[in-house]
Protein backbone atom coordinates (compact mmCIF):
# COMPACT_ATOMS: atom_id res chain seq x y z
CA UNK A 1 157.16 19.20 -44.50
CA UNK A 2 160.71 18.97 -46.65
CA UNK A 3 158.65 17.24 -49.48
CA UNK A 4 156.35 20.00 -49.51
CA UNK A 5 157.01 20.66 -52.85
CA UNK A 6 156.50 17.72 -54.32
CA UNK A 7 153.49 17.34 -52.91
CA UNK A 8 151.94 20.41 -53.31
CA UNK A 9 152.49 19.40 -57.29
CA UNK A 10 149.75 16.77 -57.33
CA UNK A 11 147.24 19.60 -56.46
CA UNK A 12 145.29 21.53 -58.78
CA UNK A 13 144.63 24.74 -58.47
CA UNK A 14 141.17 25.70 -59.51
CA UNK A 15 140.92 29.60 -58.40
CA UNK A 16 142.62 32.68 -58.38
CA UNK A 17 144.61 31.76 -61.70
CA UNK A 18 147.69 33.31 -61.90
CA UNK A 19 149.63 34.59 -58.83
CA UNK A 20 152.62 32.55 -57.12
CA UNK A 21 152.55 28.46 -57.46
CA UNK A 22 150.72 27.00 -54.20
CA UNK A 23 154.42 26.02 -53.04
CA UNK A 24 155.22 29.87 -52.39
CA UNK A 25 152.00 30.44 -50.90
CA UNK A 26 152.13 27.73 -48.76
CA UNK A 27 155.59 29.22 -47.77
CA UNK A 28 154.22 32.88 -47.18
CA UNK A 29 154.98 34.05 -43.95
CA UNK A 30 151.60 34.39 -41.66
CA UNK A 31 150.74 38.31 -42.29
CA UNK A 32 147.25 38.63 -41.02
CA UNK A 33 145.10 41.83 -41.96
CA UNK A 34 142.68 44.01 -39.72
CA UNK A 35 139.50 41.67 -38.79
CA UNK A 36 136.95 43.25 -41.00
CA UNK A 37 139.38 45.66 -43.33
CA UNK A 38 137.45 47.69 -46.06
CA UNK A 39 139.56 46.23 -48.70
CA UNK A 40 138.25 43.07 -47.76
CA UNK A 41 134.49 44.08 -47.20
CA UNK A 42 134.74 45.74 -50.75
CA UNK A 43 136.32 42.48 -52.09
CA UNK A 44 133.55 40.33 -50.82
CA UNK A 45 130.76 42.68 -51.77
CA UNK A 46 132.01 42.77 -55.22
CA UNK A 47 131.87 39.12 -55.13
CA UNK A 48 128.28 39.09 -54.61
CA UNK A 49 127.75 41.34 -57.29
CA UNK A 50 130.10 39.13 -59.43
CA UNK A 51 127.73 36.01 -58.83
CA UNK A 52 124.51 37.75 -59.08
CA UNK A 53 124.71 36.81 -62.95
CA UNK A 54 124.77 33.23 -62.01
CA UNK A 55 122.48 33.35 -59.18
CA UNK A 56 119.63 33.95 -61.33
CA UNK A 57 120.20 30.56 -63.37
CA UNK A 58 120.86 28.70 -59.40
CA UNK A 59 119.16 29.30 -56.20
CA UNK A 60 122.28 28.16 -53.92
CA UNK A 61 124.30 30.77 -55.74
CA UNK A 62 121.96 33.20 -55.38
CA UNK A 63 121.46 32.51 -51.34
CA UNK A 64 125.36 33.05 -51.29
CA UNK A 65 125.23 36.20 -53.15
CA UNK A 66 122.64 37.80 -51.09
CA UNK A 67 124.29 36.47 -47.72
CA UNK A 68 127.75 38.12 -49.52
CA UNK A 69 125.76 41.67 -49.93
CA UNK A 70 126.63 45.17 -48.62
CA UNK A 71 124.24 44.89 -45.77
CA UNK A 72 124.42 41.63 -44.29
CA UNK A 73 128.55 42.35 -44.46
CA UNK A 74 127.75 45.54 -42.74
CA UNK A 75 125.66 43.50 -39.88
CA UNK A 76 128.52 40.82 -39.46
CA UNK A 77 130.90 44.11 -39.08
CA UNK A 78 128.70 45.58 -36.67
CA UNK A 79 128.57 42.27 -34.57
CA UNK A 80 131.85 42.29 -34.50
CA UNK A 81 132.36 45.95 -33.00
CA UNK A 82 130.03 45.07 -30.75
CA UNK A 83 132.48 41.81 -29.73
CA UNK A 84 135.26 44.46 -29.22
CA UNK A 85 133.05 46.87 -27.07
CA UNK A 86 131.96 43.70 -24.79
CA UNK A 87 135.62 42.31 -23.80
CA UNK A 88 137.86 45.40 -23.44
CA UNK A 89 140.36 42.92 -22.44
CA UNK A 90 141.02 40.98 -25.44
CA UNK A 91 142.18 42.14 -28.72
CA UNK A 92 141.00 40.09 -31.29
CA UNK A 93 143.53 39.03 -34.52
CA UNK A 94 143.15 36.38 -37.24
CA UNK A 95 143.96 33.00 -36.51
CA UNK A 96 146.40 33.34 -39.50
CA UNK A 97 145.49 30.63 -41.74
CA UNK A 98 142.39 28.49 -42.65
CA UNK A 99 142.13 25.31 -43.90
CA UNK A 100 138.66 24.53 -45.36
CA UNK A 101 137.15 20.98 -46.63
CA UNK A 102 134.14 21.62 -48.98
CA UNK A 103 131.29 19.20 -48.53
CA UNK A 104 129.80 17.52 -51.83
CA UNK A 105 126.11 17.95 -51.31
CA UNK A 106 125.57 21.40 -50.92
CA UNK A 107 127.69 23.71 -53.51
CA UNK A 108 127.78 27.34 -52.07
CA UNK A 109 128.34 26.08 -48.69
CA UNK A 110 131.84 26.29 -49.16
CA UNK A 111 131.40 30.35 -49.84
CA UNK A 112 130.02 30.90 -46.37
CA UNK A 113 133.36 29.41 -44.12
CA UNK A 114 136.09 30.77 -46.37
CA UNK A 115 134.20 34.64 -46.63
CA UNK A 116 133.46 34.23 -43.13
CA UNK A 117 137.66 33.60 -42.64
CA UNK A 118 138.65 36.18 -45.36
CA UNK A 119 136.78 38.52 -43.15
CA UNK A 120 138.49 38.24 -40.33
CA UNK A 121 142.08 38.75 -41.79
CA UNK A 122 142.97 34.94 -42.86
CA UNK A 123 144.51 33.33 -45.77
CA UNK A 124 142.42 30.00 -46.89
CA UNK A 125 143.13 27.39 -48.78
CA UNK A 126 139.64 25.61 -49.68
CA UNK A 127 139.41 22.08 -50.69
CA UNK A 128 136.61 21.80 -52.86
CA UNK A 129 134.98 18.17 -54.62
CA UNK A 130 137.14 16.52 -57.10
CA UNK A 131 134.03 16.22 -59.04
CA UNK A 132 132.86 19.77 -59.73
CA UNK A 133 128.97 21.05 -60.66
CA UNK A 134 128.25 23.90 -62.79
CA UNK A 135 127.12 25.98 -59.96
CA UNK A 136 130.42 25.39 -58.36
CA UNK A 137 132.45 26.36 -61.60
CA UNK A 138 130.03 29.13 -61.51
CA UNK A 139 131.36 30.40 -58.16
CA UNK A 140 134.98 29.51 -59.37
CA UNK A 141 134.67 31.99 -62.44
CA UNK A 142 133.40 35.13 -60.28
CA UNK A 143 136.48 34.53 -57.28
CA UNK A 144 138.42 34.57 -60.01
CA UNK A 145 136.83 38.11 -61.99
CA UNK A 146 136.84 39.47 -58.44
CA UNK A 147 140.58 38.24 -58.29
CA UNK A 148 141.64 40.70 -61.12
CA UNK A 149 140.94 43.68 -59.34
CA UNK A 150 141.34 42.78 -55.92
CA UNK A 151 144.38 41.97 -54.75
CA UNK A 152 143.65 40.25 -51.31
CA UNK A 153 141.78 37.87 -53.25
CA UNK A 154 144.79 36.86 -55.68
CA UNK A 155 147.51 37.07 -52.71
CA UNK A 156 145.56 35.17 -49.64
CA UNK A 157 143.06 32.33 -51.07
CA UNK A 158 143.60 29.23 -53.25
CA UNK A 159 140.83 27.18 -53.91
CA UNK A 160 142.19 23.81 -54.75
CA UNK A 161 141.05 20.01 -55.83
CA UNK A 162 142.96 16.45 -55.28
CA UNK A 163 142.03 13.17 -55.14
CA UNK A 164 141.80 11.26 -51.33
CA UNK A 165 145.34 12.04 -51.20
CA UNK A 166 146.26 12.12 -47.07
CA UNK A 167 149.81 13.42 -47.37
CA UNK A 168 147.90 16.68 -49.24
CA UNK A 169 145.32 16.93 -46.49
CA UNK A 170 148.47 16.41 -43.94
CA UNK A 171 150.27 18.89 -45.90
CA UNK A 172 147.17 21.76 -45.68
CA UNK A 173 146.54 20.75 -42.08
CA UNK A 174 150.41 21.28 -40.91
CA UNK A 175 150.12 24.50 -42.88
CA UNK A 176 147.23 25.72 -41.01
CA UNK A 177 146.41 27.41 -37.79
CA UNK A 178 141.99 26.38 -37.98
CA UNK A 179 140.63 24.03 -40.23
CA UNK A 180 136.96 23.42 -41.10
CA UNK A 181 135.28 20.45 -42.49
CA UNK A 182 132.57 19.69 -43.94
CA UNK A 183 130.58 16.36 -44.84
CA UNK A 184 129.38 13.38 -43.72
CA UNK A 185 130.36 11.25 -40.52
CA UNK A 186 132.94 9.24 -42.83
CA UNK A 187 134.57 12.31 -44.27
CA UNK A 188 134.77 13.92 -40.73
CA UNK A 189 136.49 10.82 -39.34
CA UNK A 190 138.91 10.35 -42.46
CA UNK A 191 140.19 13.89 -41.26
CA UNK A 192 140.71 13.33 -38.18
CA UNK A 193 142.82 10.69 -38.87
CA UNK A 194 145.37 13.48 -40.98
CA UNK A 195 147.89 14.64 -38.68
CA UNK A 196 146.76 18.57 -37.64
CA UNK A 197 149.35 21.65 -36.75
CA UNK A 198 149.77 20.88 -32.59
CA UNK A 199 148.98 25.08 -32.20
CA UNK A 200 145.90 24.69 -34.72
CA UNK A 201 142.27 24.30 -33.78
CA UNK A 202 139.70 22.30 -35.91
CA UNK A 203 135.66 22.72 -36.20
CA UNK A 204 134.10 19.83 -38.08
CA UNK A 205 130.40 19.57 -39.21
CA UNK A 206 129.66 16.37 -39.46
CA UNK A 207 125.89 14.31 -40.66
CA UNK A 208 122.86 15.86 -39.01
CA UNK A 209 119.12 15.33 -39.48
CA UNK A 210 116.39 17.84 -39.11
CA UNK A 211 112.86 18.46 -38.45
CA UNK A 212 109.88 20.44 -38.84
CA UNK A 213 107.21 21.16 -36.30
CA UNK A 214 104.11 22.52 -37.27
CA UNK A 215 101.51 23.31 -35.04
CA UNK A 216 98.01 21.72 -36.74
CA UNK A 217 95.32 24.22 -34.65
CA UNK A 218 96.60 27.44 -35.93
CA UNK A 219 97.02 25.96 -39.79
CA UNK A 220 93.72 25.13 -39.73
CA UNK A 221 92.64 28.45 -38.52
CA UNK A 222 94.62 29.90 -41.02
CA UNK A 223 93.39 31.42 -44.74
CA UNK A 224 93.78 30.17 -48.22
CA UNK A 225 96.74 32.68 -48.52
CA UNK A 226 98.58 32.10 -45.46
CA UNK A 227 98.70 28.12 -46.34
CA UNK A 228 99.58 29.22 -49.02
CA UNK A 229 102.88 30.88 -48.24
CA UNK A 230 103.44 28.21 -45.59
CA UNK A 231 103.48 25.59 -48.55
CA UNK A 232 106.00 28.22 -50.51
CA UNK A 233 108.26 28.58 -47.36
CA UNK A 234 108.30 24.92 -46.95
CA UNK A 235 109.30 24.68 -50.76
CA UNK A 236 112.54 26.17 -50.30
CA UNK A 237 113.06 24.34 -47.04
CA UNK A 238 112.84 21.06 -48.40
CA UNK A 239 112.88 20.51 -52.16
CA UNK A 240 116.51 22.10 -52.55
CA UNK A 241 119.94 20.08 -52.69
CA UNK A 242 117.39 16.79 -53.14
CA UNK A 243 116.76 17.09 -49.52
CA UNK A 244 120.40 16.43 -48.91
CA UNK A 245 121.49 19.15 -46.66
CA UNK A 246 121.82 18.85 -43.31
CA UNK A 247 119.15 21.49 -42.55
CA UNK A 248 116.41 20.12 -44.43
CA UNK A 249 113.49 18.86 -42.90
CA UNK A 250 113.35 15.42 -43.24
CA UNK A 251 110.20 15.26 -40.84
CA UNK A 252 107.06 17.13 -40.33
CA UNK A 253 105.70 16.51 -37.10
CA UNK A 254 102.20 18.19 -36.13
CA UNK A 255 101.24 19.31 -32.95
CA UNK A 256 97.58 18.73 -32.02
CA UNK A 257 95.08 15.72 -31.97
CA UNK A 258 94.73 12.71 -34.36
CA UNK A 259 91.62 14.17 -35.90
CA UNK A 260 93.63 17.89 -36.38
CA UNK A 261 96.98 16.33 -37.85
CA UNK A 262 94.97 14.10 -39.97
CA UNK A 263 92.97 17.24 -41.51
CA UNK A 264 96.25 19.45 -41.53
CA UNK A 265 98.38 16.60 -43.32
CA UNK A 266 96.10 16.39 -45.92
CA UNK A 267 96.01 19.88 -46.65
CA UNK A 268 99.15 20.64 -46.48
CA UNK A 269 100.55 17.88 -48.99
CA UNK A 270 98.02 19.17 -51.13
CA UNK A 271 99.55 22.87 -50.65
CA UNK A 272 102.69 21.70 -51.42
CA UNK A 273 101.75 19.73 -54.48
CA UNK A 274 100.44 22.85 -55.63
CA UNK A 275 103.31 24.95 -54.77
CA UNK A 276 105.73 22.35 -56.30
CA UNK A 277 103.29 22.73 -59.79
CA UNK A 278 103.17 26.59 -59.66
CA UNK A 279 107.13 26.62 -59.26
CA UNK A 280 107.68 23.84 -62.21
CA UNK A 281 109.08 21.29 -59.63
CA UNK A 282 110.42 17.97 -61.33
CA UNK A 283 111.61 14.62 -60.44
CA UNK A 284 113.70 12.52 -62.86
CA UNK A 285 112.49 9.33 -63.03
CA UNK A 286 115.80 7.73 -60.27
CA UNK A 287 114.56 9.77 -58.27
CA UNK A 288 110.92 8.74 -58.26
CA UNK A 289 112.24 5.21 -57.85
CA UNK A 290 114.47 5.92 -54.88
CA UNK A 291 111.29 7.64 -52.97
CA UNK A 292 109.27 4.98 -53.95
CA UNK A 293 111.53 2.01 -52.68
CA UNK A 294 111.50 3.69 -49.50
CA UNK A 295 107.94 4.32 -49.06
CA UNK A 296 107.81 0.23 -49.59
CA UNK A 297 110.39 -0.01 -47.25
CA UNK A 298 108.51 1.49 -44.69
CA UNK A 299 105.42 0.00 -45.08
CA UNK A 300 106.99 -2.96 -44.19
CA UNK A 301 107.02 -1.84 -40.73
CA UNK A 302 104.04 -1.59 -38.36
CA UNK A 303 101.91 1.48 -38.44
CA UNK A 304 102.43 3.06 -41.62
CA UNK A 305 100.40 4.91 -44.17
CA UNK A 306 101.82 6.14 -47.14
CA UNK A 307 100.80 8.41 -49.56
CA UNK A 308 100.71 8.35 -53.10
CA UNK A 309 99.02 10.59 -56.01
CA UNK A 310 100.86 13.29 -55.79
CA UNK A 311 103.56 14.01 -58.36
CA UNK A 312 106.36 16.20 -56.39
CA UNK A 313 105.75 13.70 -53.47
CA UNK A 314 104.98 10.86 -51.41
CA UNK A 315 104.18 10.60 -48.19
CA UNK A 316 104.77 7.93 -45.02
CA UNK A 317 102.52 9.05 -41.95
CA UNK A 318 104.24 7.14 -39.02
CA UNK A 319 101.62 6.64 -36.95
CA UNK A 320 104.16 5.84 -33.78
CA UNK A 321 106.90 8.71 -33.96
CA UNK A 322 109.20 6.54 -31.91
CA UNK A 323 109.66 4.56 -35.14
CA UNK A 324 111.38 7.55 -37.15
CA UNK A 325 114.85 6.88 -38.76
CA UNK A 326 117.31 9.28 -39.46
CA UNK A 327 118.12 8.26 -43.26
CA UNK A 328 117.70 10.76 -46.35
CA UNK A 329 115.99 9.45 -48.92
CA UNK A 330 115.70 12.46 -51.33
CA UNK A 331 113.63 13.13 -54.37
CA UNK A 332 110.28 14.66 -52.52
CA UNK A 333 110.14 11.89 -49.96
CA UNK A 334 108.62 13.48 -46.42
CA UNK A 335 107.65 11.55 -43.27
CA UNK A 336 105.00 12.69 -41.02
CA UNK A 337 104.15 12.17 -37.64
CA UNK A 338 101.98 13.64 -35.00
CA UNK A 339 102.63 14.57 -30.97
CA UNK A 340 100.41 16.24 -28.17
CA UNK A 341 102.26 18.43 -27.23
CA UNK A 342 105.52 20.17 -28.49
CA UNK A 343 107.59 18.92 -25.56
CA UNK A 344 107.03 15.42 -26.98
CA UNK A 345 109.59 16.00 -29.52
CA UNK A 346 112.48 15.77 -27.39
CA UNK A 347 112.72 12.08 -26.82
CA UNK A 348 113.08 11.92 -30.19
CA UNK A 349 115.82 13.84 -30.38
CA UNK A 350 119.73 13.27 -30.33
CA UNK A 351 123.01 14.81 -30.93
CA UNK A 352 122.81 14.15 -34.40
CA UNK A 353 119.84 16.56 -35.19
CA UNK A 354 120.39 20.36 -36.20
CA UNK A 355 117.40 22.22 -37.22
CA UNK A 356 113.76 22.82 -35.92
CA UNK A 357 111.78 24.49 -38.65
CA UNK A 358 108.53 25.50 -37.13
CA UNK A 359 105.30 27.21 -37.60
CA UNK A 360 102.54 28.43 -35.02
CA UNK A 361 104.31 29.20 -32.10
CA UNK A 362 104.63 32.12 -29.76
CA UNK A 363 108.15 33.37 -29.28
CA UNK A 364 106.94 32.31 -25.35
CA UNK A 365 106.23 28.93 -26.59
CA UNK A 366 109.54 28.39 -28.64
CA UNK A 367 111.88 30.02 -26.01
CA UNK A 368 110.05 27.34 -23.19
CA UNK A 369 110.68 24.67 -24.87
CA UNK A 370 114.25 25.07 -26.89
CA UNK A 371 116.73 24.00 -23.75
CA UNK A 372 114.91 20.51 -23.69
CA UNK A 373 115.69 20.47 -27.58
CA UNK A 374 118.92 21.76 -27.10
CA UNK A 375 119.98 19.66 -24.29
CA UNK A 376 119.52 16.69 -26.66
CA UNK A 377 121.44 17.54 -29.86
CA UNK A 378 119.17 20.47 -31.87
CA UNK A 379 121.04 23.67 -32.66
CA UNK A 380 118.35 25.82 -34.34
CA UNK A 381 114.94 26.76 -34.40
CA UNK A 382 113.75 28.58 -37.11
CA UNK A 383 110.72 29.78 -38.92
CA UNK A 384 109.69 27.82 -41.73
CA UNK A 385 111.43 29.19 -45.24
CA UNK A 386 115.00 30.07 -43.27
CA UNK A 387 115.98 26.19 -42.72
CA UNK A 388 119.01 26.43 -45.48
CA UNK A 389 119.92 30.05 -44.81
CA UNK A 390 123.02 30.10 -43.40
CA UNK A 391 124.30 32.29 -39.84
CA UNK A 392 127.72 32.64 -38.61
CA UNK A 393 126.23 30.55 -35.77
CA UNK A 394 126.38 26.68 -37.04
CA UNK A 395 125.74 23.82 -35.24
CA UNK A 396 125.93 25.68 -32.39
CA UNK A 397 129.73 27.75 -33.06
CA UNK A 398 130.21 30.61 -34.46
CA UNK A 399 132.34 30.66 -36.98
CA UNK A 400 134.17 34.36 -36.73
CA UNK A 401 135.24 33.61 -32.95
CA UNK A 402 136.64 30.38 -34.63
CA UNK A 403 138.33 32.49 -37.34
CA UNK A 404 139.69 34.95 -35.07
CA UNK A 405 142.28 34.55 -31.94
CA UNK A 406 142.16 36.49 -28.34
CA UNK A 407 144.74 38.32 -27.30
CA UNK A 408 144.48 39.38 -23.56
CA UNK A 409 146.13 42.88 -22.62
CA UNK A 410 145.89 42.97 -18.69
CA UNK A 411 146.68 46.37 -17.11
CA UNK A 412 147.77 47.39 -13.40
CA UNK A 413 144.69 48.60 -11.80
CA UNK A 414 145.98 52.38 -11.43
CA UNK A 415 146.04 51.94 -16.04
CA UNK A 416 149.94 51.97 -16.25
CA UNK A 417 151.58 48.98 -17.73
């Protein structure tokens, strides 16, 4: 783009400080390191380490740090070999460079895609929220420390901020050879619209809704204890992010009959009201409002009970699942519903659901009925506690085959060339 320059100007540049101005980076020619290098493993683990400080004051930035440990890096490495090993017929390189859009609602999100593309060998630029939290200023400061003393990190990753400014985004997408968004359906469809490199590919996560599906019999069978942890697991599921990522249940849906789901709901809010106490859970006062207005909402419609009295939450029991909508509310708002069977939950579904968090099911059970799930739009199914931790594998794609390109070497069949 010959005003390049120019436009590169009205972009700030938030992380590594110092190094050359985004103009020469942008200008770099495409190097590309070793998928998995140990300067780069070392790079990212120190980053972890860097953040752990932080991650003690914020849960998100603590999920990233963990994810960005020694071990899990040593798993994704691993998986990788084990890539190689399966197609002796590709060679796998970097796809060169990586153009990320940060969502708004979830902070550390942005950590996973641009580690996950460091990893394999790329250079990133990452767009991140003009409007910046102290968790993400958090993660700015310990890229930056990490910067100083690893030089990968300085040379192949800015991490960047500008207003809705399309010639920038057209500018980042010409420059790149993958880019990844993330955000909401109108974000997705506002990049779309931005020209993209003809030889680039593009993975966009767009709005998704998600459920839980507990079944009631084996809850009720359960302890004190075991509810207990069910109502902790739950805790992290849901109460994070204001119930605004795309993984959080925004549903509970029991499996059993009327009289068990009745029994179950009622224990379980309770559970969770208790959790929520034990773990100092508040809600400012908007918030309370917002969750309120929607209960009304609701019970404007047929068939609705909701449920007040308990601080963290309140509760609408839809007593016809059929009538569920996918809006978040936020602020400890959870709908419940009840089916016979698990299978039931399919019609409900659609290609804008992503997660399944469930409780007591057999592997059997789960494995029987995730294709009628997945048929209809649901990527995951996980056990309750994991909904927000994040896998390679999103929505579906995984990420490091996005990162990385094939190369196929072909051989005569007697080996010579």
């Amino acid at each position: 783009m010959a005003d390049g320059p120019a436009i590169a100007a009205r972009v700030e540049v938030l992380a590594p400080l110092g190094g050359v101005d985004l103009g020469t980076f942008l200008d770099r020619p495409v190097a590309g390191a070793e998928p998995f290098a140990a300067d780069r493993m070392e790079a990212v683990r120190a980053l972890s380490a860097s953040l752990a400080g932080p991650g003690r004051r914020d849960p998100g930035i603590a999920a990233a740090a963990f994810w960005l440990r020694k071990a899990n890096l040593a798993r994704l490495h691993a998986a990788h070999q084990a890539r190689i090993a399966a197609t002796p017929e590709l060679r796998w390189v970097p796809a060169g460079r990586v153009f990320h859009v940060a969502p708004a609602n979830v902070d550390a999100l942005f950590l996973y895609s641009w580690a996950i593309a460091f990893l394999c060998g790329n250079a990133s630029v990452v767009r991140l929220p003009a409007q910046r939290t102290a968790p993400v200023q958090a993660m700015l400061d310990g890229i930056d420390r990490t910067a100083g003393t690893h030089p990968a990190f300085q040379a192949e990753n800015r991490f960047v901020s500008y207003g809705h400014d399309a010639e920038v985004s057209a500018l980042f997408s010409a420059w790149c050879r993958h880019r990844i968004v993330w955000g909401g359906n109108a974000t997705v469809a506002a990049m779309r619209a931005v020209p993209l490199n003809p030889h680039a590919s593009e993975r966009s996560f767009a709005s998704k809704f998600s459920w839980a599906l507990f079944k009631a019999g084996p809850y009720l069978a359960a302890d004190a204890e075991a509810r207990r942890r069910l109502a902790g697991s739950f805790f992290i599921d849901f109460f994070p992010f204001d119930q605004a990522a795309c993984s959080t249940p925004q549903v509970l849906v029991w499996v059993g009959t009327e009289a068990e789901a009745e029994e179950a709901s009622g224990r379980f809010l309770d559970a969770l009201q208790a959790e929520a106490g034990r773990r100092g859970h508040m809600v400012d006062a908007g918030q309370a409002a917002n969750r309120i207005n929607a209960a009304f909402e609701l019970a404007l419609g047929p068939e609705v009970r909701i449920g007040f009295g308990r601080s963290a939450l309140v509760s609408a029991r839809l007593l016809d699942p059929a009538d569920i909508r996918r809006d978040v509310c936020g602020g400890g708002f959870l709908r419940l519903a009840r089916i016979p069977r698990a299978e039931d939950l399919a019609p409900l579904l659609d290609e804008g659901d992503q997660t399944v968090t469930h409780f007591g099911f057999s592997a059997a059970e789960l494995r029987a009925f995730a294709p009628g799930f997945g048929i209809r739009g649901v990527d995951r199914l996980v056990p309750a506690g994991q909904a927000l931790a994040f896998d390679p594998v999103w929505d579906g794609f995984d990420l490091v085959e996005d990162c990385l390109r094939r190369v196929t070497v072909r051989v005569r069949q007697d080996g010579s060339g």
